[in-house]
N, C-alpha and C. Protein backbone atom coordinates (compact mmCIF):
# COMPACT_ATOMS: atom_id res chain seq x y z
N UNK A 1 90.46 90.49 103.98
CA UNK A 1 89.77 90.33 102.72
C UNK A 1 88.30 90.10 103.02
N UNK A 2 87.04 90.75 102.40
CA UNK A 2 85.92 90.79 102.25
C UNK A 2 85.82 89.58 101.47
N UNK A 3 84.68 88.52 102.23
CA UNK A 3 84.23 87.77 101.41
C UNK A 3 82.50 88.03 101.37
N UNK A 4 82.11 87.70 99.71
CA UNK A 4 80.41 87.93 99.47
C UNK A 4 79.99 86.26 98.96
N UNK A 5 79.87 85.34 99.82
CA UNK A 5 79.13 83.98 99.69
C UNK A 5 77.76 84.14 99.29
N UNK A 6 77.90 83.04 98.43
CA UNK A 6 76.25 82.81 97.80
C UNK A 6 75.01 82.69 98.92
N UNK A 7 75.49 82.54 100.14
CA UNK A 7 74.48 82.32 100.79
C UNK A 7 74.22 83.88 101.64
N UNK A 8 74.61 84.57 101.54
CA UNK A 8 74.96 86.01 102.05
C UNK A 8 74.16 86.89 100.87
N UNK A 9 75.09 86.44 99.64
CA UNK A 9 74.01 87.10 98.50
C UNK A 9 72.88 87.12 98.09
N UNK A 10 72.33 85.69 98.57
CA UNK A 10 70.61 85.56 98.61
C UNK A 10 69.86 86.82 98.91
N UNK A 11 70.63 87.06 99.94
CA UNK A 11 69.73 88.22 101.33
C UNK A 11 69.73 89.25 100.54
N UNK A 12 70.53 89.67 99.66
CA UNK A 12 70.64 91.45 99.17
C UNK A 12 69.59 91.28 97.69
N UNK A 13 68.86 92.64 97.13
CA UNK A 13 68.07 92.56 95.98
C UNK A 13 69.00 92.95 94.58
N UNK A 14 68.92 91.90 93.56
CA UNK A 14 69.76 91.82 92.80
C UNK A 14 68.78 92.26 91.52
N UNK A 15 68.02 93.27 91.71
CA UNK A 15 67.74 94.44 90.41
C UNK A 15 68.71 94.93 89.63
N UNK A 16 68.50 95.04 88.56
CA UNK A 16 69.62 95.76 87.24
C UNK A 16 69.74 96.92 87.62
N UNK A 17 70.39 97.29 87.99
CA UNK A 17 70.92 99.37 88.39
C UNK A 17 71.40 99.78 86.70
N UNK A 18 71.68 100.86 86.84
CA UNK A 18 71.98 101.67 85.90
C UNK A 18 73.37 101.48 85.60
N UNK A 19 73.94 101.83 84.80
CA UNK A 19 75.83 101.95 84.87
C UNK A 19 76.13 102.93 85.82
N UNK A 20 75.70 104.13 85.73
CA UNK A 20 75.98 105.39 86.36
C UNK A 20 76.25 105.06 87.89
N UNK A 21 74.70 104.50 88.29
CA UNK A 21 75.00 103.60 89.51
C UNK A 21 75.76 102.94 90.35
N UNK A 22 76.58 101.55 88.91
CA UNK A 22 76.62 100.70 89.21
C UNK A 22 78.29 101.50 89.43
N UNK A 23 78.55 102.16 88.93
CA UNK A 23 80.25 103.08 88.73
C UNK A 23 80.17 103.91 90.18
N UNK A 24 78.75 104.11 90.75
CA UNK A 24 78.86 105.14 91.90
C UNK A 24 79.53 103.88 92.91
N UNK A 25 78.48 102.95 92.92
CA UNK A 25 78.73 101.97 93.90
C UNK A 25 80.27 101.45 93.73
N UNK A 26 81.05 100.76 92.75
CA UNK A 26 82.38 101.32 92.54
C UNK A 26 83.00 101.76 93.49
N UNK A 27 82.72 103.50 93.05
CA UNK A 27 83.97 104.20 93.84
C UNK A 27 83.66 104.16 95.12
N UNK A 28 82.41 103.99 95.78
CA UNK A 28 82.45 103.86 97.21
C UNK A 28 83.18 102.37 97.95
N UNK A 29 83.21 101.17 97.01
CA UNK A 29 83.77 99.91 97.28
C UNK A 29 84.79 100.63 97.57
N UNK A 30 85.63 100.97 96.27
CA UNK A 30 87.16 101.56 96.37
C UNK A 30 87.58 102.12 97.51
N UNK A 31 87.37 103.17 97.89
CA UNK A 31 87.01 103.94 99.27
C UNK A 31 86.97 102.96 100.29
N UNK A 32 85.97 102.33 100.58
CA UNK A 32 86.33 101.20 101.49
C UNK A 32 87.26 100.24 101.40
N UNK A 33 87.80 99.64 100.58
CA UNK A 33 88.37 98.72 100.41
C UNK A 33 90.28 100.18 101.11
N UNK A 34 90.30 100.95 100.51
CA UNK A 34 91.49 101.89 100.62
C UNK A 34 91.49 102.18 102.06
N UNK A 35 90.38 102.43 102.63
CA UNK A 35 90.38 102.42 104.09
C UNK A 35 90.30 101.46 104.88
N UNK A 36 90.41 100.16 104.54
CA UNK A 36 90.43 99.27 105.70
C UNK A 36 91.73 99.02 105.15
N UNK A 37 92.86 98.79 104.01
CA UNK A 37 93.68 98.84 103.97
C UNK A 37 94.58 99.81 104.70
N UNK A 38 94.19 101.14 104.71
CA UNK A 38 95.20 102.50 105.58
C UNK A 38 95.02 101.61 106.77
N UNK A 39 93.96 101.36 107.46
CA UNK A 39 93.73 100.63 108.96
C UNK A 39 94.48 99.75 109.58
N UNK A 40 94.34 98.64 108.68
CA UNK A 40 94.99 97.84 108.75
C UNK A 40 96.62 97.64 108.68
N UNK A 41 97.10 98.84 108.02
CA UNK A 41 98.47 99.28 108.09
C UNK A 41 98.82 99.78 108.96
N UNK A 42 97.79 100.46 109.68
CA UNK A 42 98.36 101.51 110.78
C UNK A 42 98.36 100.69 111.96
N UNK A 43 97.06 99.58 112.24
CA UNK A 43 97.46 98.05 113.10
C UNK A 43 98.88 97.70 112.86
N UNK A 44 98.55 97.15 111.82
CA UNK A 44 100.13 96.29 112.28
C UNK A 44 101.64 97.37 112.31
N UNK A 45 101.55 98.12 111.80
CA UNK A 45 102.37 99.40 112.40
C UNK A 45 102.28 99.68 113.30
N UNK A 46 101.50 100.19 114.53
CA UNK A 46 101.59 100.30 115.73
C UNK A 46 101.78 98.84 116.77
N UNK A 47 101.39 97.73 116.40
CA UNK A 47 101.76 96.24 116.73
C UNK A 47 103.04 96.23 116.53
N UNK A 48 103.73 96.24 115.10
CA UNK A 48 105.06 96.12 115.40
C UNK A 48 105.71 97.02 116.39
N UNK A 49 105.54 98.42 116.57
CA UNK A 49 106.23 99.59 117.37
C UNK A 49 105.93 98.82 118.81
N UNK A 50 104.96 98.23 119.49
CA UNK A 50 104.78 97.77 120.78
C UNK A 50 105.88 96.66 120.96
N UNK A 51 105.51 95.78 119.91
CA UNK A 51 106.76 94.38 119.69
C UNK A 51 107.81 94.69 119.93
N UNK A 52 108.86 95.80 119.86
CA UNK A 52 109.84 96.46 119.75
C UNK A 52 110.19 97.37 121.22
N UNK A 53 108.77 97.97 121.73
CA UNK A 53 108.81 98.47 122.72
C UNK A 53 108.99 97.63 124.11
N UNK A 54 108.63 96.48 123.51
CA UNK A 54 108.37 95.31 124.68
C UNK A 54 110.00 94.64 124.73
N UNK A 55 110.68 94.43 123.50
CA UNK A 55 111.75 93.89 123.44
C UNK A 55 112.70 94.93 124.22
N UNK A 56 112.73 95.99 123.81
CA UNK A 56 113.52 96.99 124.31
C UNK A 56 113.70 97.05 126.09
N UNK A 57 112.54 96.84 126.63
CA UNK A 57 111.82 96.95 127.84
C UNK A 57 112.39 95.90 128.71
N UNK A 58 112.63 94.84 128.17
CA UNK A 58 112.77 93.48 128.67
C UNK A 58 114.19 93.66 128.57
N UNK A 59 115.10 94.03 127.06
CA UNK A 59 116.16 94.33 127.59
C UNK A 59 116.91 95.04 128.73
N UNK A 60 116.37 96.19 128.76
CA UNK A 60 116.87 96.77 130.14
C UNK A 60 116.25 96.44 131.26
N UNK A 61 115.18 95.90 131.24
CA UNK A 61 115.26 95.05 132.24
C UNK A 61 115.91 93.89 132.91
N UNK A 62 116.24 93.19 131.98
CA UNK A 62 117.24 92.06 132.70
C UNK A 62 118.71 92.91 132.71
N UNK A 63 119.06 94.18 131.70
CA UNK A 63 120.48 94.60 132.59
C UNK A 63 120.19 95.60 133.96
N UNK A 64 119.27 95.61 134.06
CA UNK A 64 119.00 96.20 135.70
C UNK A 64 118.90 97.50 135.51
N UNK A 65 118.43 98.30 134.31
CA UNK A 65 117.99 99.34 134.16
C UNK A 65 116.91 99.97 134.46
N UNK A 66 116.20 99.27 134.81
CA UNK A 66 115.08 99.85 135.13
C UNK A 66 114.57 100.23 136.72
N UNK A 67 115.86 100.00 137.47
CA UNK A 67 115.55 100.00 138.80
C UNK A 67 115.52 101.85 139.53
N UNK A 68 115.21 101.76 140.40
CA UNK A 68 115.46 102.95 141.33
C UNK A 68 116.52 103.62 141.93
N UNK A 69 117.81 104.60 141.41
CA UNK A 69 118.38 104.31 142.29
C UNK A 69 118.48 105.83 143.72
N UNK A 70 118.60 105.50 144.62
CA UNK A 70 118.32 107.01 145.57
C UNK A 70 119.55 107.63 145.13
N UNK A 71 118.72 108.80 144.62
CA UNK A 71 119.86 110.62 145.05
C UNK A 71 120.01 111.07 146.28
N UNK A 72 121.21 111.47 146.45
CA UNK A 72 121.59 111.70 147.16
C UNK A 72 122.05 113.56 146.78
N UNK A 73 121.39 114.23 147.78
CA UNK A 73 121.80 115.80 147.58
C UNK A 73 123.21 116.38 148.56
């Protein structure tokens, strides 16, 4: 979550824009706000898939799957 503190807002110029403007600026929030959401989904989506990969990993590891064993031709 984006936070805009009063002390943050000082810094930016708070002129009256137009509506037209103020609706452009809008849809570009939107846009951002939709893309750090996709992002952030696709984080913890690929976080969980590792979590899972790691569990899996560890399982066959302690049943001794993961070892070497020689072929013999």
């Amino acid at each position: 979550m984006l936070q805009l503190t009063i002390r943050k807002a000082n810094g930016y110029p708070t002129a009256p824009k137009s509506l037209q403007k103020q609706n452009e600026l809008i849809l570009v929030m939107k846009k951002l706000e939709s893309d750090v959401n996709r992002i952030t989904f696709n984080y913890e989506k690929k976080n969980n898939d590792l979590d899972d990969l790691k569990k899996s990993l560890l399982q066959k590891a302690f049943a001794g799957e993961l070892t070497q064993t020689k072929v013999t031709a």
